[in-house]
Protein backbone atom coordinates (compact mmCIF):
# COMPACT_ATOMS: atom_id res chain seq x y z
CA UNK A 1 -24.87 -40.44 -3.13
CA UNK A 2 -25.50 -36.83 -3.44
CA UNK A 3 -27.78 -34.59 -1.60
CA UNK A 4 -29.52 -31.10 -2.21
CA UNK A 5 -28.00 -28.10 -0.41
CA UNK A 6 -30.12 -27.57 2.76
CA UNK A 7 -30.15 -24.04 4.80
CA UNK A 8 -28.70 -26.28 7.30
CA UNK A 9 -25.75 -27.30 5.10
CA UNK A 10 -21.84 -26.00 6.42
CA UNK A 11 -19.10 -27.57 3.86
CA UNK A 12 -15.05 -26.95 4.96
CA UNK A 13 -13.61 -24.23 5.66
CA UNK A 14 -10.96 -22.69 8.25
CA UNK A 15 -13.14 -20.66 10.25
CA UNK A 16 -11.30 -17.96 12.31
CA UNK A 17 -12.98 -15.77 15.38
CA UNK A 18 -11.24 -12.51 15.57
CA UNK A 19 -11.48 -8.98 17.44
CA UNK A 20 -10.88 -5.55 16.13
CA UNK A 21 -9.86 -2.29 17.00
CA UNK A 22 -11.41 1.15 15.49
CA UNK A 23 -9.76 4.33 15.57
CA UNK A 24 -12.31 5.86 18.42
CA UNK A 25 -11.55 2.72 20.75
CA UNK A 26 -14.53 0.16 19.82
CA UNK A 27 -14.05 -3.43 19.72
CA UNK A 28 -15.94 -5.71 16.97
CA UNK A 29 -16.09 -9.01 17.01
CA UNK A 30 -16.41 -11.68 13.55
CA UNK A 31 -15.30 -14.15 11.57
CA UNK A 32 -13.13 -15.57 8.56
CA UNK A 33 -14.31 -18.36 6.91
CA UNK A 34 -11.52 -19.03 4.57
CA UNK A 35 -10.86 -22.28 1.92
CA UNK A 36 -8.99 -25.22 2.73
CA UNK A 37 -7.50 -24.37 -0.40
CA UNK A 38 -6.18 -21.10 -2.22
CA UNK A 39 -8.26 -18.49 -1.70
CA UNK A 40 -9.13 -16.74 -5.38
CA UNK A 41 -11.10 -13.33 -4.01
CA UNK A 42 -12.83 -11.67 -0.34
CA UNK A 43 -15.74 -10.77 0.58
CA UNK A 44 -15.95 -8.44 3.37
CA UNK A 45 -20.09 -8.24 4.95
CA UNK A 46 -21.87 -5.23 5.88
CA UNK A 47 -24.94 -6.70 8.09
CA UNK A 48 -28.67 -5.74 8.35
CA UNK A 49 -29.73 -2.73 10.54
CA UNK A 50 -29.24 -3.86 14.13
CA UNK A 51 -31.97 -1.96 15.28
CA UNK A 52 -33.94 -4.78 13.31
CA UNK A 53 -32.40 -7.82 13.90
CA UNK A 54 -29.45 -7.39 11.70
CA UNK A 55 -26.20 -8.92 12.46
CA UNK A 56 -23.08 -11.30 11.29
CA UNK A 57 -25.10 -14.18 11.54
CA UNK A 58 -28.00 -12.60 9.39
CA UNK A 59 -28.95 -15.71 7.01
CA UNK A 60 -27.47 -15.58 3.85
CA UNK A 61 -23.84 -13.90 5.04
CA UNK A 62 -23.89 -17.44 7.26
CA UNK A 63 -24.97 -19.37 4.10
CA UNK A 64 -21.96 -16.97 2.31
CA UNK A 65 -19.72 -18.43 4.95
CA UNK A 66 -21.09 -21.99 5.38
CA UNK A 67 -21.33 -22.35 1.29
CA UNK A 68 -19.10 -19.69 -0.56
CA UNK A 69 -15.15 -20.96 0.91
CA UNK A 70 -16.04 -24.97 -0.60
CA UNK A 71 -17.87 -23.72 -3.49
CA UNK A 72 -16.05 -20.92 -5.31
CA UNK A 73 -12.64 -20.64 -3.10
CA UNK A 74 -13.90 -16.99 -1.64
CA UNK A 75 -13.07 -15.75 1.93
CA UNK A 76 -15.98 -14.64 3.54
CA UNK A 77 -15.26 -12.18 6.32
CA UNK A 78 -18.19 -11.12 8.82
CA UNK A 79 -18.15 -8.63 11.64
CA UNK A 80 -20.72 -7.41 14.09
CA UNK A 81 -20.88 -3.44 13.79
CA UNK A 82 -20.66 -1.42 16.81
CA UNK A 83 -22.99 -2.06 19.48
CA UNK A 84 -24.79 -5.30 17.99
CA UNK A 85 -24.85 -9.11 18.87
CA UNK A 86 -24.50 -12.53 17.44
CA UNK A 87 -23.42 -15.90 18.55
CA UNK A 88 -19.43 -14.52 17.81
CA UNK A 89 -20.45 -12.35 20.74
CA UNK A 90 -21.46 -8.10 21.20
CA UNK A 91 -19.80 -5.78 19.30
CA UNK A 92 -18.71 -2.61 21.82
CA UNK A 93 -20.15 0.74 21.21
CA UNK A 94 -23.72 2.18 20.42
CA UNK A 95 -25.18 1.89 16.96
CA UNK A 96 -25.33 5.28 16.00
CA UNK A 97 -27.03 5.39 12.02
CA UNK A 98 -23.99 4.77 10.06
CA UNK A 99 -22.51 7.56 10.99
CA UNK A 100 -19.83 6.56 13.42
CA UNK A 101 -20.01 2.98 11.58
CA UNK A 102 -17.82 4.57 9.27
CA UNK A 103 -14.89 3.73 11.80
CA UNK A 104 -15.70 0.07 12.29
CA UNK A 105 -16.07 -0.38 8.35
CA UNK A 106 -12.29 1.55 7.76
CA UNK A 107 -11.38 -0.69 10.64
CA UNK A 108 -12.48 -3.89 8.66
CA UNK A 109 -11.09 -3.17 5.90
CA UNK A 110 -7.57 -2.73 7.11
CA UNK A 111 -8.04 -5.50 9.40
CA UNK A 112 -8.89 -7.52 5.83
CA UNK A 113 -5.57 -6.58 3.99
CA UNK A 114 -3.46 -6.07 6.74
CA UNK A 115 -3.83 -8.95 9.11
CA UNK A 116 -5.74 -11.85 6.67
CA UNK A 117 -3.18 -10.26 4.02
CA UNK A 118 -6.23 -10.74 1.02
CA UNK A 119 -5.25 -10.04 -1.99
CA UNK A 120 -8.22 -8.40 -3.25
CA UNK A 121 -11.17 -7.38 -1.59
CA UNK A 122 -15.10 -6.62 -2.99
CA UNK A 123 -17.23 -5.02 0.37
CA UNK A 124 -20.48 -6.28 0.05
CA UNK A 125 -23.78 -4.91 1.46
CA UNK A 126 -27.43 -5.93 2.57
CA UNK A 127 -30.38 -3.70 3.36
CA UNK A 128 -28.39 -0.38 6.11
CA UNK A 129 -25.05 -2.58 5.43
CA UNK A 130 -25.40 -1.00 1.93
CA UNK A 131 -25.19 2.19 2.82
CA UNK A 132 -22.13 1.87 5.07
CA UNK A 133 -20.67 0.18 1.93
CA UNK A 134 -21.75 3.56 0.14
CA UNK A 135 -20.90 6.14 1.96
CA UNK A 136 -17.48 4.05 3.82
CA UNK A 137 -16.06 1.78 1.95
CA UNK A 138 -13.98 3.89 0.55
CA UNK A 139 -10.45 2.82 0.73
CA UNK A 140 -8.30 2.66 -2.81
CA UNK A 141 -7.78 -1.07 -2.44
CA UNK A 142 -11.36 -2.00 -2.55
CA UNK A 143 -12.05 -3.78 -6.22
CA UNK A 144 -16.06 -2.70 -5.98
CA UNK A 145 -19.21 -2.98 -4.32
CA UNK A 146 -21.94 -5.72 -4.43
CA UNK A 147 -25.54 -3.98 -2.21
CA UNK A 148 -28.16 -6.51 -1.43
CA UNK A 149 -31.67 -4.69 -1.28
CA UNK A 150 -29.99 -1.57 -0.87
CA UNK A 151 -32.54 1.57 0.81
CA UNK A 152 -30.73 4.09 0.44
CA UNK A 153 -32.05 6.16 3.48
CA UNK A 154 -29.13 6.30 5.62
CA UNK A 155 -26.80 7.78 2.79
CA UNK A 156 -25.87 11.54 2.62
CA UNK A 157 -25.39 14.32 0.27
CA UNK A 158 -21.74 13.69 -2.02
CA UNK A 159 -22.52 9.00 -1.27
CA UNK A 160 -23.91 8.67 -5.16
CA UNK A 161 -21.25 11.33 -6.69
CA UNK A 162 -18.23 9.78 -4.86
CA UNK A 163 -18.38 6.48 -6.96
CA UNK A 164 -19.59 7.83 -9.96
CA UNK A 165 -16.82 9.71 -9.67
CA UNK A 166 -14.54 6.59 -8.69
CA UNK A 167 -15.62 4.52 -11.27
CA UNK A 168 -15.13 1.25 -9.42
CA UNK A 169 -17.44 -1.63 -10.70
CA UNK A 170 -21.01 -1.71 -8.19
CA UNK A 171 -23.61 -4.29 -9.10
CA UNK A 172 -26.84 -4.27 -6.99
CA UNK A 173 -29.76 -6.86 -6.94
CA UNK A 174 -32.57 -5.36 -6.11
CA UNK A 175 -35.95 -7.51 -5.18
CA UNK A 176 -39.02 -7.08 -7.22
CA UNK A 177 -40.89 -6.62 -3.92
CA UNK A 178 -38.68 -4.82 -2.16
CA UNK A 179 -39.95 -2.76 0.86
CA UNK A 180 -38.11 0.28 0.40
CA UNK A 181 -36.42 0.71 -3.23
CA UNK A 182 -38.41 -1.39 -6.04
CA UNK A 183 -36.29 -1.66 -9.46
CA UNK A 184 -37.82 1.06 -11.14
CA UNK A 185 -37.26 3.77 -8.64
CA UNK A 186 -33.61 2.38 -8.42
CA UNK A 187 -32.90 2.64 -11.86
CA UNK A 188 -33.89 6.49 -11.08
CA UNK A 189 -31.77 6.44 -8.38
CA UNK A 190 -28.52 4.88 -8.98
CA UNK A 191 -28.92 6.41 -12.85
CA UNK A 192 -26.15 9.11 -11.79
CA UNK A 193 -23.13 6.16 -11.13
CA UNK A 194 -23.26 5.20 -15.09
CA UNK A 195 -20.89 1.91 -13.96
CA UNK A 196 -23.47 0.32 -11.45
CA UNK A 197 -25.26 -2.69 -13.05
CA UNK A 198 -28.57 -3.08 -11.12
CA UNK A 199 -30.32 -6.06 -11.22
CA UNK A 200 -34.03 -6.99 -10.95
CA UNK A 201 -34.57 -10.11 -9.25
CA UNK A 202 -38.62 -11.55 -9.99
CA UNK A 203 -40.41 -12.70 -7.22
CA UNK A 204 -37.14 -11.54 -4.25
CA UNK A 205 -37.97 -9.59 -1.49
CA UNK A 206 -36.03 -7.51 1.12
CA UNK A 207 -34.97 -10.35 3.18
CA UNK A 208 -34.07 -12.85 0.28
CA UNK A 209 -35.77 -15.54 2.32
CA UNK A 210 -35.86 -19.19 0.77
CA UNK A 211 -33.07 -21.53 -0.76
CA UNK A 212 -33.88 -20.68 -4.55
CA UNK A 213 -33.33 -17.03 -3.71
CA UNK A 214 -30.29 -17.71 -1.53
CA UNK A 215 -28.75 -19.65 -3.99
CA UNK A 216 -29.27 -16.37 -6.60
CA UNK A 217 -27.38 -14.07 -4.37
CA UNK A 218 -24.82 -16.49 -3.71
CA UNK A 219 -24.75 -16.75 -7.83
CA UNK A 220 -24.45 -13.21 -8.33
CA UNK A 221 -21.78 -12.60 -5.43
CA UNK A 222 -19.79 -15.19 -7.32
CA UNK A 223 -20.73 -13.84 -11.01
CA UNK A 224 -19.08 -10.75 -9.91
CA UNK A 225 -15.91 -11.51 -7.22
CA UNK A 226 -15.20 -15.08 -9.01
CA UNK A 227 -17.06 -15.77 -12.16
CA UNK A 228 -14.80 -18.90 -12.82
CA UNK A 229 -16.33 -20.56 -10.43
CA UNK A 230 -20.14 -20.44 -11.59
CA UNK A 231 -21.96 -22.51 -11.42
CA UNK A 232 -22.71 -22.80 -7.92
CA UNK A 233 -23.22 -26.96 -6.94
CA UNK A 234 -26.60 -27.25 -5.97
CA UNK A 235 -26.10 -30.69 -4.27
CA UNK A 236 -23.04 -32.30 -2.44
């Protein structure tokens, strides 16, 4: 007999703990959560602000991993950014803004094609971990960006330009009681990158707590990296 997904639920996956090396001699710490099966995309997850709470573990990149390998064949891959915590362990280093983040998201991404050998990889954001996606993410191989309640406050002068410039595919879902950027004001905002597709999501808020809106962003990750997949099982 079936059952409803819980937040509790964790379906199959290869789950691999891993350390990584940036260029100015910080270790990170994460995890790949990777299908049974073929894998048919990556995800690589930019976390929360640490400062408040934010880290690997922050609830719906562990639903992502728990959920997204079973479900829709994606490798999820989750790192702690310099100087923050989780149950994978502490991260080295001192969170510094996003500024020298920039070497632990490079880092990442090599570590993604180089060592887990993906074959394509989308970098996906929530809340600061957007703007590290912005204004870092920039390496050729990247297929796009997905930003989760993205604030914009920690990007600089040039973020915005670059990938209107670039012209790589960036959705963002922004909550319709968001704390710092409400749908309106992003449409302003993003308006200059004419490829973004932002999304308003009724009744979200920054933190995308709750199953039903869990199970959106989960939807919408999938919509974009593997649409073939959709929809998303709802009970096992």
């Amino acid at each position: 007999m079936s059952e409803p997904i819980r937040p509790s639920t964790v379906l199959p996956a290869t789950r691999t703990p891993f350390t990584v090396l940036t260029e100015d001699g910080q270790t990170l710490v994460g995890e790949v959560s990777a299908p049974l099966g073929e894998s048919t995309t990556a995800i690589l997850c930019c976390h929360p602000n640490p400062t408040g709470g934010g880290m690997m573990d922050s609830h719906v990149y562990k639903k992502a991993a728990n959920r997204l390998p079973a479900m829709a064949g994606i490798t999820v891959i989750r790192f702690n950014t310099r100087g923050t915590s989780s149950e994978a362990g502490t991260s080295t280093g001192t969170y510094d803004n996003g500024r020298a983040e920039k070497y632990d998201v490079e880092a990442m991404i090599r570590y993604c094609f180089d060592v887990v050998k993906v074959k394509e990889l989308w970098v996906v954001g929530w809340s600061f971990g957007t703007s590290i996606a912005i204004s870092h993410a920039r390496d050729p191989r990247v297929k796009g960006l997905i930003l989760l309640s993205p604030t914009l406050l920690d990007i600089v002068a040039g973020d915005l330009e670059f990938w209107a410039e670039d012209g790589r595919p960036i959705t963002a879902l922004i909550p319709e009681h968001d704390d710092y950027l409400k749908p309106a004001e992003a449409q302003v905002r993003f308006a200059i990158i004419p490829q973004i597709n932002v999304i308003a999501v009724e009744g979200a808020k920054h933190l995308w707590v709750g199953e039903p809106m869990v199970h959106r962003v989960l939807t919408e990750i999938t919509r974009v990296v593997a649409p073939a997949r959709l929809p998303l099982p709802t009970e096992i």
